[in-house]
C-alpha atoms as a PDB file:
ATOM      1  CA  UNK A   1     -31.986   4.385  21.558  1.00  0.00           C
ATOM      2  CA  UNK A   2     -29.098   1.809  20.984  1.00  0.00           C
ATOM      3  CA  UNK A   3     -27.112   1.689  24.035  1.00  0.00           C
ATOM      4  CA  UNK A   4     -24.497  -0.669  25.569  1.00  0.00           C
ATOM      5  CA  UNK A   5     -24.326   1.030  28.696  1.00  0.00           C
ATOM      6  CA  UNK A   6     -26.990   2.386  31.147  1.00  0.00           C
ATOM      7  CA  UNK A   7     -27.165   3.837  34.669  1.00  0.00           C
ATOM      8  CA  UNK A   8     -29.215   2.228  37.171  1.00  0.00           C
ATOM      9  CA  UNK A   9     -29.901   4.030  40.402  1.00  0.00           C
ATOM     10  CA  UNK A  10     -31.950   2.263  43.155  1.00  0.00           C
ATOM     11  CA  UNK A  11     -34.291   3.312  45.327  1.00  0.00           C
ATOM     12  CA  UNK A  12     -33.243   6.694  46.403  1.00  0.00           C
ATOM     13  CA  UNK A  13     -36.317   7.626  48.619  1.00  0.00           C
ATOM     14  CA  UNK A  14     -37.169  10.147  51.493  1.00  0.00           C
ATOM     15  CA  UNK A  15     -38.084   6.884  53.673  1.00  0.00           C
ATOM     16  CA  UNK A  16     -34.792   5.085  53.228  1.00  0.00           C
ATOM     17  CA  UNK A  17     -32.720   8.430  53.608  1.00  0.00           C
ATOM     18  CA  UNK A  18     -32.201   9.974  57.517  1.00  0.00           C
ATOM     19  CA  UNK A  19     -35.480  10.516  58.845  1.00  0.00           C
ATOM     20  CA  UNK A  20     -37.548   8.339  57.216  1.00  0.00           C
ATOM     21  CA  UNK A  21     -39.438   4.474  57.971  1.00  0.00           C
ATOM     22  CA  UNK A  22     -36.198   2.789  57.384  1.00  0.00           C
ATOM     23  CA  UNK A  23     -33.397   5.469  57.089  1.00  0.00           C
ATOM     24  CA  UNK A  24     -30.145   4.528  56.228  1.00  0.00           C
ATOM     25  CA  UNK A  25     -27.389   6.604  58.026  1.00  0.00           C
ATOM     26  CA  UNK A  26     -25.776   8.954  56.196  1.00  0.00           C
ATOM     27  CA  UNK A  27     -27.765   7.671  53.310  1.00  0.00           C
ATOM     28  CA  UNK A  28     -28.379  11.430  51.617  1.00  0.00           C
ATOM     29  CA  UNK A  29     -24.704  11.990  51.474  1.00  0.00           C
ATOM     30  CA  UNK A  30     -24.055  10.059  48.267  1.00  0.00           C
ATOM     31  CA  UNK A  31     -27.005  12.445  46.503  1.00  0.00           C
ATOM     32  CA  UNK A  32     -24.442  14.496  45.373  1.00  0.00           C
ATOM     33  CA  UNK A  33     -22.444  11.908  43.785  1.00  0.00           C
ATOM     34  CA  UNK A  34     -25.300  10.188  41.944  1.00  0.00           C
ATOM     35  CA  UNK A  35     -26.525  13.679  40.715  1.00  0.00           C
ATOM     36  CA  UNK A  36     -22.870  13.872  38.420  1.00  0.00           C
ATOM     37  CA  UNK A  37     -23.422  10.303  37.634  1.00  0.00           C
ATOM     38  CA  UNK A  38     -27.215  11.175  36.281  1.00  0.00           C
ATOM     39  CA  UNK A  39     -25.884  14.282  34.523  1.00  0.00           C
ATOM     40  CA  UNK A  40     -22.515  12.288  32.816  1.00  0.00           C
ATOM     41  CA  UNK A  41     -24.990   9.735  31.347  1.00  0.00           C
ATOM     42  CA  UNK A  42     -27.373  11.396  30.155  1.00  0.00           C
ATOM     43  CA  UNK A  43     -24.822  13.522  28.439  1.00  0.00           C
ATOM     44  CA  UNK A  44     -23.653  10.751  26.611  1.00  0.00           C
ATOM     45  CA  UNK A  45     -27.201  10.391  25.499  1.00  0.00           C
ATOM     46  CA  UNK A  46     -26.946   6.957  27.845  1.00  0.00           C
ATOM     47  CA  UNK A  47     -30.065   5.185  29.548  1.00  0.00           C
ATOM     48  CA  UNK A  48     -31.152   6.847  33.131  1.00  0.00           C
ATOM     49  CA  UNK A  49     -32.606   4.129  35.330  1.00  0.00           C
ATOM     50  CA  UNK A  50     -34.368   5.231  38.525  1.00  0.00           C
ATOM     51  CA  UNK A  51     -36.229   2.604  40.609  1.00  0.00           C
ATOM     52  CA  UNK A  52     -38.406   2.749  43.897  1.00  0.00           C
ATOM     53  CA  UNK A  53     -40.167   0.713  46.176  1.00  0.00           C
ATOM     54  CA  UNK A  54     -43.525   1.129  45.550  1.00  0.00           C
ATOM     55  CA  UNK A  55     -45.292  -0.549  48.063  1.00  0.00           C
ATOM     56  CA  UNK A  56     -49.083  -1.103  48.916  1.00  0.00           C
ATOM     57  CA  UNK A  57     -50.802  -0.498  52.120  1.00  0.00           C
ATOM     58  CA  UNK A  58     -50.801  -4.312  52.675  1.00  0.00           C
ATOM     59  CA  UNK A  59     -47.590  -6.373  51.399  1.00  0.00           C
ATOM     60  CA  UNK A  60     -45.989 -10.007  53.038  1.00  0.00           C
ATOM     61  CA  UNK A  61     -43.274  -7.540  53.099  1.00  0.00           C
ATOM     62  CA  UNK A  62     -44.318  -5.421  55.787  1.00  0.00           C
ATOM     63  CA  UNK A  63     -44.448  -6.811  59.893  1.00  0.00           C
ATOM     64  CA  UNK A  64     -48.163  -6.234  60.418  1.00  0.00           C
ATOM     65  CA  UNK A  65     -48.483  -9.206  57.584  1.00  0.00           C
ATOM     66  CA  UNK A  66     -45.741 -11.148  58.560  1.00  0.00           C
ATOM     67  CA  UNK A  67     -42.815 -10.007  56.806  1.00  0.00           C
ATOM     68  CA  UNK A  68     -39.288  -8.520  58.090  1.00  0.00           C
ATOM     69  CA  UNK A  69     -39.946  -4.456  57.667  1.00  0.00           C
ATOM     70  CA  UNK A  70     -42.019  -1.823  59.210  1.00  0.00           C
ATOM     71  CA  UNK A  71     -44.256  -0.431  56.325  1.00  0.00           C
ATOM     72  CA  UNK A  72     -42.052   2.107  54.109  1.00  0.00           C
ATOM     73  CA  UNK A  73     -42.500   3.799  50.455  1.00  0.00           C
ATOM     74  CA  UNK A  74     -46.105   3.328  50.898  1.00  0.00           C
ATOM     75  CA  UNK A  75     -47.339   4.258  47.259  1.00  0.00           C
ATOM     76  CA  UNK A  76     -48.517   7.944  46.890  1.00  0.00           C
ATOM     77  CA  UNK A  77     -46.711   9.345  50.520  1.00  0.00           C
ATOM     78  CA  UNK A  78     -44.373  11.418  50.708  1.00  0.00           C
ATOM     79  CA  UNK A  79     -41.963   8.538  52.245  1.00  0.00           C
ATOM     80  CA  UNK A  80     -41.768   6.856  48.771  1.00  0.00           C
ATOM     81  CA  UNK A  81     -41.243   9.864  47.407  1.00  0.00           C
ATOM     82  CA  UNK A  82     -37.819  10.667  46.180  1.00  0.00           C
ATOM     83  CA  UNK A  83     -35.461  12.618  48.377  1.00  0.00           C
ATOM     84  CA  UNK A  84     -36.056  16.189  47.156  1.00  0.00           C
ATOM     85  CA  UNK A  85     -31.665  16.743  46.562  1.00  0.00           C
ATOM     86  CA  UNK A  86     -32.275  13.578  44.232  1.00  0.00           C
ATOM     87  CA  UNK A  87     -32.008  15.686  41.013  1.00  0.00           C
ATOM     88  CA  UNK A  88     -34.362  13.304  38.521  1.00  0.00           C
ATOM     89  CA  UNK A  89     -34.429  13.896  35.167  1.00  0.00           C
ATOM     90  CA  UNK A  90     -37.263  13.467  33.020  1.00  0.00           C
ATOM     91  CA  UNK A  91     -35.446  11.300  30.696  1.00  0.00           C
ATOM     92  CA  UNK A  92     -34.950   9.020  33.425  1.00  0.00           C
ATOM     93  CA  UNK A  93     -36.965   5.786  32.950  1.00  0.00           C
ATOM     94  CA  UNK A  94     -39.054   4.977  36.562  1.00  0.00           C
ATOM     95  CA  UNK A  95     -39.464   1.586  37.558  1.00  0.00           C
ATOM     96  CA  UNK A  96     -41.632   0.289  40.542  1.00  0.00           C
ATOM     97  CA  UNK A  97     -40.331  -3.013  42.438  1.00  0.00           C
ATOM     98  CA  UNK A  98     -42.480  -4.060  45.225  1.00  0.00           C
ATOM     99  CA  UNK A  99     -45.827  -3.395  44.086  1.00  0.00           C
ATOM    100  CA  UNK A 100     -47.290  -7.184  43.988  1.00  0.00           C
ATOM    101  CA  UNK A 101     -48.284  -7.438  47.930  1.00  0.00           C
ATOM    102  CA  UNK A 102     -47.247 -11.126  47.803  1.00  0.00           C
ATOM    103  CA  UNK A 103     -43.477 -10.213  46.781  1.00  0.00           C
ATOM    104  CA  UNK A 104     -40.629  -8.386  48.770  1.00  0.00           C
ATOM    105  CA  UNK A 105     -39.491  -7.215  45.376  1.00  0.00           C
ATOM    106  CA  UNK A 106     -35.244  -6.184  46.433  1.00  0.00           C
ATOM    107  CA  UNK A 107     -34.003  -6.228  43.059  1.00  0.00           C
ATOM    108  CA  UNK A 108     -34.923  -3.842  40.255  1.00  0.00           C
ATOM    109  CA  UNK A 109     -35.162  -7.031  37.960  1.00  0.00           C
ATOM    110  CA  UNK A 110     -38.531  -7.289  39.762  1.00  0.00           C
ATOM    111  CA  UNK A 111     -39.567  -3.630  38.589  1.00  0.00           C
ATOM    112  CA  UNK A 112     -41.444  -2.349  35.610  1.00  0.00           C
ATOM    113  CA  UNK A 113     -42.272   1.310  34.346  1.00  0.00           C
ATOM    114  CA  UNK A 114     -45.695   2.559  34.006  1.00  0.00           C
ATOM    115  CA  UNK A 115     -47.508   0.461  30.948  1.00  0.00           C
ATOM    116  CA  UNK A 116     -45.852  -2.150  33.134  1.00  0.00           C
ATOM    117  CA  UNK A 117     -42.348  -3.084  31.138  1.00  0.00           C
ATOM    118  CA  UNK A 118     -40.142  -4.955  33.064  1.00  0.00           C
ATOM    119  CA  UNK A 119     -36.783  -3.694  33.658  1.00  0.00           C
ATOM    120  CA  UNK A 120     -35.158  -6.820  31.473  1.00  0.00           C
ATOM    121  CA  UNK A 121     -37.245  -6.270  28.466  1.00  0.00           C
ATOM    122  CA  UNK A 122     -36.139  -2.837  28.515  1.00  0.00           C
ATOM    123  CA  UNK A 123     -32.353  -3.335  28.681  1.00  0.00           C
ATOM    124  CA  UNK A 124     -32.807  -5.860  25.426  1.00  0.00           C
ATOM    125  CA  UNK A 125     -35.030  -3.780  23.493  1.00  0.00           C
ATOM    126  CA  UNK A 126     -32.203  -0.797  23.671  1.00  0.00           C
ATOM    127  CA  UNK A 127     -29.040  -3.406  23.735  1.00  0.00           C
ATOM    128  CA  UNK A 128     -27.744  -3.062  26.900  1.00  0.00           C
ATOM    129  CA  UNK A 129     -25.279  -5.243  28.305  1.00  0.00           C
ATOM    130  CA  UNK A 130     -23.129  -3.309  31.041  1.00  0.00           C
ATOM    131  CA  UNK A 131     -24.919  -1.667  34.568  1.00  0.00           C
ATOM    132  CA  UNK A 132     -23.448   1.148  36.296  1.00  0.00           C
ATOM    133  CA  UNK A 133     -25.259   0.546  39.729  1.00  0.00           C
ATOM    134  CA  UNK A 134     -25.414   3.003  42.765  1.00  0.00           C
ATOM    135  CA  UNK A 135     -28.132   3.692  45.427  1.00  0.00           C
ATOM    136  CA  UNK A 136     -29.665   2.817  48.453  1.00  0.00           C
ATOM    137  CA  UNK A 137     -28.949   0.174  50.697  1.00  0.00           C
ATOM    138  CA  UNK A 138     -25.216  -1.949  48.986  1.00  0.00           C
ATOM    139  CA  UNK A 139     -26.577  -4.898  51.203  1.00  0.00           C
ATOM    140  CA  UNK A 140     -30.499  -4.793  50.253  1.00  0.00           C
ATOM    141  CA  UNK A 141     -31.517  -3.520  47.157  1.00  0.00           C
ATOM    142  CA  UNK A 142     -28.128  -3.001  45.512  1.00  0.00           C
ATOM    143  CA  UNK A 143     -26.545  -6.150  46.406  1.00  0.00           C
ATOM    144  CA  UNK A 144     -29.378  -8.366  44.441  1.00  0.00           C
ATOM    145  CA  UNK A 145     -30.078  -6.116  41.989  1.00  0.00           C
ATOM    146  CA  UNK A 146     -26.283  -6.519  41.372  1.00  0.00           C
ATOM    147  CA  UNK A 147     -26.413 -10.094  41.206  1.00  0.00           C
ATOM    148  CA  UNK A 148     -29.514 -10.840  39.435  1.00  0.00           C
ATOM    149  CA  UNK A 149     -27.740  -8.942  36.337  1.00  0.00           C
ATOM    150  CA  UNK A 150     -24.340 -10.386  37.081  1.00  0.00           C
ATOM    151  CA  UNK A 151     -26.821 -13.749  37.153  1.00  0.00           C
ATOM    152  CA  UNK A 152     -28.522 -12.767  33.778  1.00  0.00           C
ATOM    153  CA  UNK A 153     -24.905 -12.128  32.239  1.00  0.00           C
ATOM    154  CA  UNK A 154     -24.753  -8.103  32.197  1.00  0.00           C
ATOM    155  CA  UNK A 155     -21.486  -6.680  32.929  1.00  0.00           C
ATOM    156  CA  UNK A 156     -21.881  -4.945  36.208  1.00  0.00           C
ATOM    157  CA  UNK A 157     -20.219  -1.686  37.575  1.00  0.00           C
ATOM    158  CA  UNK A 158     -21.069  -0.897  41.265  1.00  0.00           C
ATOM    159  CA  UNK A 159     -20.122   3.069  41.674  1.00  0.00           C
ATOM    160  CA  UNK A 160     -18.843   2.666  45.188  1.00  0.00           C
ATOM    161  CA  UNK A 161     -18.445   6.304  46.304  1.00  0.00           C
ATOM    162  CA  UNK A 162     -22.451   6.362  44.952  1.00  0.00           C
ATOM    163  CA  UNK A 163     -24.084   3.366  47.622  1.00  0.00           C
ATOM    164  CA  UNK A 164     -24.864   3.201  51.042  1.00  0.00           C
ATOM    165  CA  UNK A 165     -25.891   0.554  53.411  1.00  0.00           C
ATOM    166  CA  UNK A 166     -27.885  -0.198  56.423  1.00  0.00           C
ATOM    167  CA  UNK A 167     -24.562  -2.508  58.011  1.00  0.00           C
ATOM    168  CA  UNK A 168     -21.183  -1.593  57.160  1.00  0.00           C
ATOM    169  CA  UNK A 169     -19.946  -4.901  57.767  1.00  0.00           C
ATOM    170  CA  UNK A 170     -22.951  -6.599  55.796  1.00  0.00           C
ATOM    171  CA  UNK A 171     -22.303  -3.821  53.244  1.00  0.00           C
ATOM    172  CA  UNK A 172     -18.196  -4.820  53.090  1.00  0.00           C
ATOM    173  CA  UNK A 173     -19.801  -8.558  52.687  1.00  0.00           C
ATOM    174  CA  UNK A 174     -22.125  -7.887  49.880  1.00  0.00           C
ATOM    175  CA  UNK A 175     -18.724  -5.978  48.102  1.00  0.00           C
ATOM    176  CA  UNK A 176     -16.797  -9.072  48.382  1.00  0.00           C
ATOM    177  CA  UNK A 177     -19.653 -11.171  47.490  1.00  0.00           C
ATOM    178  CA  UNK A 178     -20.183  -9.034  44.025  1.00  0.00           C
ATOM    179  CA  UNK A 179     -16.419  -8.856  42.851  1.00  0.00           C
ATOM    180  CA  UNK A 180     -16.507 -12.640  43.395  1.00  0.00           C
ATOM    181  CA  UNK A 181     -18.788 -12.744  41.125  1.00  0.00           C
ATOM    182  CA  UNK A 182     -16.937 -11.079  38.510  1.00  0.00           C
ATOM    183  CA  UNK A 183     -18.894  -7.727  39.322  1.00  0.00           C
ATOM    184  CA  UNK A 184     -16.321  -4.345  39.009  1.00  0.00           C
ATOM    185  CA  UNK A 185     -16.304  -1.660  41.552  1.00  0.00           C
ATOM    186  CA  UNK A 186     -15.955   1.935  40.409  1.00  0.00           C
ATOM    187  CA  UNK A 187     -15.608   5.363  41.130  1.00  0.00           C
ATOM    188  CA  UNK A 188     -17.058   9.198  39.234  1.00  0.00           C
ATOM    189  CA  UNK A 189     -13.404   9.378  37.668  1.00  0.00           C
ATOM    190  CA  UNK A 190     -13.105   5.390  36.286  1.00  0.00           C
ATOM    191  CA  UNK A 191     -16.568   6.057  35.015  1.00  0.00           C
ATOM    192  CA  UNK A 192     -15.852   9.548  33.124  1.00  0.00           C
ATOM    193  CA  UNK A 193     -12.670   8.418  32.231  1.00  0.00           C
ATOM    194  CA  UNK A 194     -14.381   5.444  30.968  1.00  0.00           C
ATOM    195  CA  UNK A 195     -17.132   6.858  28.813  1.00  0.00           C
ATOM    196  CA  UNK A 196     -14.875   9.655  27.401  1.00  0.00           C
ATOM    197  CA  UNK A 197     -13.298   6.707  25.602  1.00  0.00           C
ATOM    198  CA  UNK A 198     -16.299   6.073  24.098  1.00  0.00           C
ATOM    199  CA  UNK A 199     -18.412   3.558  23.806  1.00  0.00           C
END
């Protein structure tokens, strides 16, 4: 597949929606939205990136070993599973960040799919060169994935009514911080009205 364009959807994941290790309020309502975005790409026969944290029992990123975060998306549990509204295809590519216990492993430019890919390799082997970006949290996981491809010269699309954060105002931070950067923001209808342009 030749594609310019691809969908990138981070880390949507019982333990970072309500009720989980490190829920993020409100965090399942944008499920719905990233469910049309999933279904409008792959209709245009467009890539379908889906990461998660995938973390071991022991990781620097977790408290117990000295790091920031209680432990969360433990591989194998049901927290790093993802949320069951999350409709995932099975043309969508998975990619695991966060799986080296000596790396925190935010941004999906530090994940790789099963026969261990990275997610950069990928994008050049099909020609990518724009992200449409939505998930879970805008000022974690989402803000440096954004900027490690705005970084590595992709065009970048954040799909604002498709991201949620742990702290609004960090969240309204990491916003400014990515349009500084020349990132875009976006909504379902720029996007659709975007792709039914063609491409």
């Amino acid at each position: 597949m030749k594609a310019k364009k691809a969908l990138v959807v981070v880390d949507l994941q019982n333990d970072f929606c309500p009720g989980g290790a490190l829920g993020v309020r409100e965090g399942d309502l944008i499920i719905p939205a990233v469910n049309k975005y999933v279904k409008l790409f792959l209709n245009k026969n467009l890539p379908v990136f889906v990461s998660r944290d995938w973390h071991p029992k022991t990781t620097k990123h977790f408290q117990e070993s000295g790091g920031p975060w209680p432990p969360h998306c433990i591989q194998n549990t049901r927290g790093a599973e993802f949320h069951p509204d999350f409709r995932v295809p099975g043309q969508a590519i998975i990619l695991s960040k966060g799986i080296n216990p000596d790396m925190d492993g935010y941004s999906v430019f530090d994940a790789q799919n099963e026969q261990g890919k990275f997610f950069e390799d990928m994008l050049d082997e099909m020609g990518v060169k724009e992200l449409y970006i939505g998930g879970i949290a805008t000022d974690y996981c989402v803000r440096m994935t954004s900027l490690d491809a705005i970084n590595k010269k992709f065009k970048v699309h954040v799909l604002v009514d498709a991201i949620k954060g742990v702290d609004e105002e960090a969240s309204r931070r990491t916003i400014d911080e990515i349009v500084a950067q020349k990132g875009n923001l976006k909504t379902y209808s720029d996007v659709s009205s975007e792709l039914s342009d063609g491409f």
